[in-house]
Protein backbone atom coordinates (compact mmCIF):
# COMPACT_ATOMS: atom_id res chain seq x y z
CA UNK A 1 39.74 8.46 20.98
CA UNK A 2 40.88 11.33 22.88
CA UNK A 3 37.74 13.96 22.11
CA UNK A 4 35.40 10.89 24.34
CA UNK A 5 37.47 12.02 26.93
CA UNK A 6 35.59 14.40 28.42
CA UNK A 7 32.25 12.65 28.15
CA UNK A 8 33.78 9.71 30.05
CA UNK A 9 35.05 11.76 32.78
CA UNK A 10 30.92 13.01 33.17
CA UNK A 11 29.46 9.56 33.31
CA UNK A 12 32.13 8.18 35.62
CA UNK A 13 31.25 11.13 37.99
CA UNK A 14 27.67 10.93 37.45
CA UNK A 15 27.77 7.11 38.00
CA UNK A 16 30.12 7.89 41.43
CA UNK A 17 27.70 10.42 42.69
CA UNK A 18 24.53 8.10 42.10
CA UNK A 19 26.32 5.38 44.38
CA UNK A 20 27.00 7.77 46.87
CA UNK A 21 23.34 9.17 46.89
CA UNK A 22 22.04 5.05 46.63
CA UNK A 23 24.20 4.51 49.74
CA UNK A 24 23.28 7.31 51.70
CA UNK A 25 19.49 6.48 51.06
CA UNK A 26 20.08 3.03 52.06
CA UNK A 27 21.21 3.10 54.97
CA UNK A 28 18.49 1.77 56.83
CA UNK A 29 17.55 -1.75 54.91
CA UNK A 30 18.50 -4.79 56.22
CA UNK A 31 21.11 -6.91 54.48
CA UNK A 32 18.78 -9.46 52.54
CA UNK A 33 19.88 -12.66 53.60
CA UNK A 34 20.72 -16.00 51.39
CA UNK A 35 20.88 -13.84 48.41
CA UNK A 36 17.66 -14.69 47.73
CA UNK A 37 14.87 -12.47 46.36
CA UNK A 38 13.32 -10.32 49.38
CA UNK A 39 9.76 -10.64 49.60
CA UNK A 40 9.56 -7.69 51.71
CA UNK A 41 10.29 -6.08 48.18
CA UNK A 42 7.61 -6.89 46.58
CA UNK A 43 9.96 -9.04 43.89
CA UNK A 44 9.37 -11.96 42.11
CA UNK A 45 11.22 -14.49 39.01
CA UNK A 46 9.54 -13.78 35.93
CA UNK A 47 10.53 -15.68 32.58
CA UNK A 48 10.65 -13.19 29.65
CA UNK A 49 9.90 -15.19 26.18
CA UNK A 50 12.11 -14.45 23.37
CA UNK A 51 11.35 -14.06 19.71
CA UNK A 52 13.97 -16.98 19.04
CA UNK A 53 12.39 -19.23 21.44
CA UNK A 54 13.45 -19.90 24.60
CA UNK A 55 13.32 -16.79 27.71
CA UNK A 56 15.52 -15.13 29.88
CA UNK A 57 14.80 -15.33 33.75
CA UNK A 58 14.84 -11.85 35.72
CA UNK A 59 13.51 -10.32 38.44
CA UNK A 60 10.80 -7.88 38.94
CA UNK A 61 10.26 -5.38 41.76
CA UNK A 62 7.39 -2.67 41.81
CA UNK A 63 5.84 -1.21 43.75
CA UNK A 64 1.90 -1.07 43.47
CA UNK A 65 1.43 1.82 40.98
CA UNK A 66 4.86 2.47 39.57
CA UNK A 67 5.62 5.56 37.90
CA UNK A 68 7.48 3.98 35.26
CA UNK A 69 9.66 0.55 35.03
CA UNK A 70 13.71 1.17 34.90
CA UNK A 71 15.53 -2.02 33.05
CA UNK A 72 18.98 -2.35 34.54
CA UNK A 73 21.26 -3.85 32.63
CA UNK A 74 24.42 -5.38 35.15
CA UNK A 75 27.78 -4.80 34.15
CA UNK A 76 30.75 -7.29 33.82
CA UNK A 77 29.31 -10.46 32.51
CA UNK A 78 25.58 -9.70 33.07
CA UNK A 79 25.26 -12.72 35.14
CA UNK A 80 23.73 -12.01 38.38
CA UNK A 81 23.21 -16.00 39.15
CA UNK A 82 19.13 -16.21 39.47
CA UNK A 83 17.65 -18.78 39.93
CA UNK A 84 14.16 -20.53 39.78
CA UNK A 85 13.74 -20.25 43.35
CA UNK A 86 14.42 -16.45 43.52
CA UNK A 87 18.27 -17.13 44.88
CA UNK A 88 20.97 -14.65 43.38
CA UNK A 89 24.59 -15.84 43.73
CA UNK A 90 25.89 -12.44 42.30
CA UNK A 91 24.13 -10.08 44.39
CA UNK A 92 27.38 -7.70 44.66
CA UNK A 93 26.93 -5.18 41.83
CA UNK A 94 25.63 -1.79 41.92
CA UNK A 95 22.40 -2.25 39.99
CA UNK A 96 21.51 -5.40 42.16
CA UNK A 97 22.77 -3.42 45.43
CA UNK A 98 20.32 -0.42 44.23
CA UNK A 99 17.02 -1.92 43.09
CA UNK A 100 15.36 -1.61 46.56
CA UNK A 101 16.49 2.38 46.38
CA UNK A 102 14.64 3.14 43.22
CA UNK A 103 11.23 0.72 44.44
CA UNK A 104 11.07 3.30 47.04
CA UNK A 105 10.93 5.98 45.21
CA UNK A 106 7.94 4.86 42.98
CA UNK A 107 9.97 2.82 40.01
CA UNK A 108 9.71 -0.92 38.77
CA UNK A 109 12.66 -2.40 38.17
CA UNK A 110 13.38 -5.22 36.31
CA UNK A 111 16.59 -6.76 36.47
CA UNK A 112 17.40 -9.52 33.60
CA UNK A 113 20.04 -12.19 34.02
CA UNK A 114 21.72 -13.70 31.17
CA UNK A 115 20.39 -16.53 29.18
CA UNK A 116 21.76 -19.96 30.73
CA UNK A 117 24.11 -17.57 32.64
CA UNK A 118 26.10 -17.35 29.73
CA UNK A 119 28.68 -14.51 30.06
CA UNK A 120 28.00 -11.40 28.33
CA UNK A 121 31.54 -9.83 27.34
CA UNK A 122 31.96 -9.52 23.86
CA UNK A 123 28.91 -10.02 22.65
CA UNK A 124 26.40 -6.68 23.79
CA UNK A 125 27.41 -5.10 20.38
CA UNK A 126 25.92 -8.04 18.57
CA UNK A 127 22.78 -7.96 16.79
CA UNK A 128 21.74 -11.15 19.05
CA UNK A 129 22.13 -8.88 22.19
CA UNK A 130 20.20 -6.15 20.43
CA UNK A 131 17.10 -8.68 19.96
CA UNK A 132 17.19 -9.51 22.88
CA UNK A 133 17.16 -6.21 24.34
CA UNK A 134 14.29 -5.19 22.12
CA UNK A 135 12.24 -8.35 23.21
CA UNK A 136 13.04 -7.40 27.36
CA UNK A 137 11.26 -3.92 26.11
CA UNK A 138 8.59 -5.05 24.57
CA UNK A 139 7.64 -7.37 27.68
CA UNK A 140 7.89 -4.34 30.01
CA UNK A 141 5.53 -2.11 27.68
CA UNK A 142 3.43 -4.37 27.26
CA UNK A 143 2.49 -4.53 31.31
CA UNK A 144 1.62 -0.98 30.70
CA UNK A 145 3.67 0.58 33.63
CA UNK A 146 4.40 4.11 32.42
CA UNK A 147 7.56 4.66 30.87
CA UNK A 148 10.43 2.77 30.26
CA UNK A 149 14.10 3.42 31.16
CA UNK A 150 17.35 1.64 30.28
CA UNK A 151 19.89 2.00 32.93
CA UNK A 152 22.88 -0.04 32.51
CA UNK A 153 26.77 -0.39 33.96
CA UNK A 154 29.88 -1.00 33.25
């Protein structure tokens, strides 16, 4: 347990100094109001079909020619509260504070919620959450936007 250590100290600094640098480049957006989707961002609800039937609901942002499409996975319970109409009732964590930051600097991002806003805990080592993972992939590659990136938190 002890030799992970030092590799957790680097990712919690890493993750510390990229929510400093996010909040120093953000100063100057406007809080977006009703927790709803901004359409100043250039956002929108998209349903993501899954191989099991069914889809998960998430939300897009790009910006016209992105130079590739970052997935960010939310920590905690993964449930960031969207819903058809765009509304987000968990708007609070750092990957959902953030998404306007990387836009501007040329990336999609696409932010999934979690299936019938089921809570996640537990269950991301599961071969389930690995499907479903690998179908949220898939769906990004295939609207050929450059490379793909999994960014996720904790």
């Amino acid at each position: 347990m002890w030799k992970y250590l030092p590799y957790t100290i680097v990712i919690l600094i890493f993750c510390t100094a990229l929510q400093g640098w996010a909040y120093a480049h953000d100063q100057s957006t406007p809080e977006p109001t009703a927790n709803s989707v901004d359409p100043g961002m250039n956002e929108r609800v998209i349903r993501i079909p899954l191989r099991t039937g069914g889809y998960v609901r998430a939300i897009l942002g790009s910006p016209v020619q992105p130079k590739a499409t970052i997935i960010m996975f939310p920590g905690g319970t993964g449930d960031i509260g969207l819903g058809q109409d765009g509304r987000i009732q968990h708007a609070d964590n750092f990957v959902m504070r953030t998404r306007e930051v990387w836009n501007r600097q040329g990336y999609a991002v696409l932010i999934p919620d979690t299936v019938n806003h089921l809570p996640l805990r537990g269950l991301r080592s599961s071969a389930h959450y690995a499907h479903l993972v690998e179908d949220i992939i898939a769906f990004v590659r295939r609207q050929d936007s450059g490379p793909v990136f999994l960014f996720g938190t904790s």
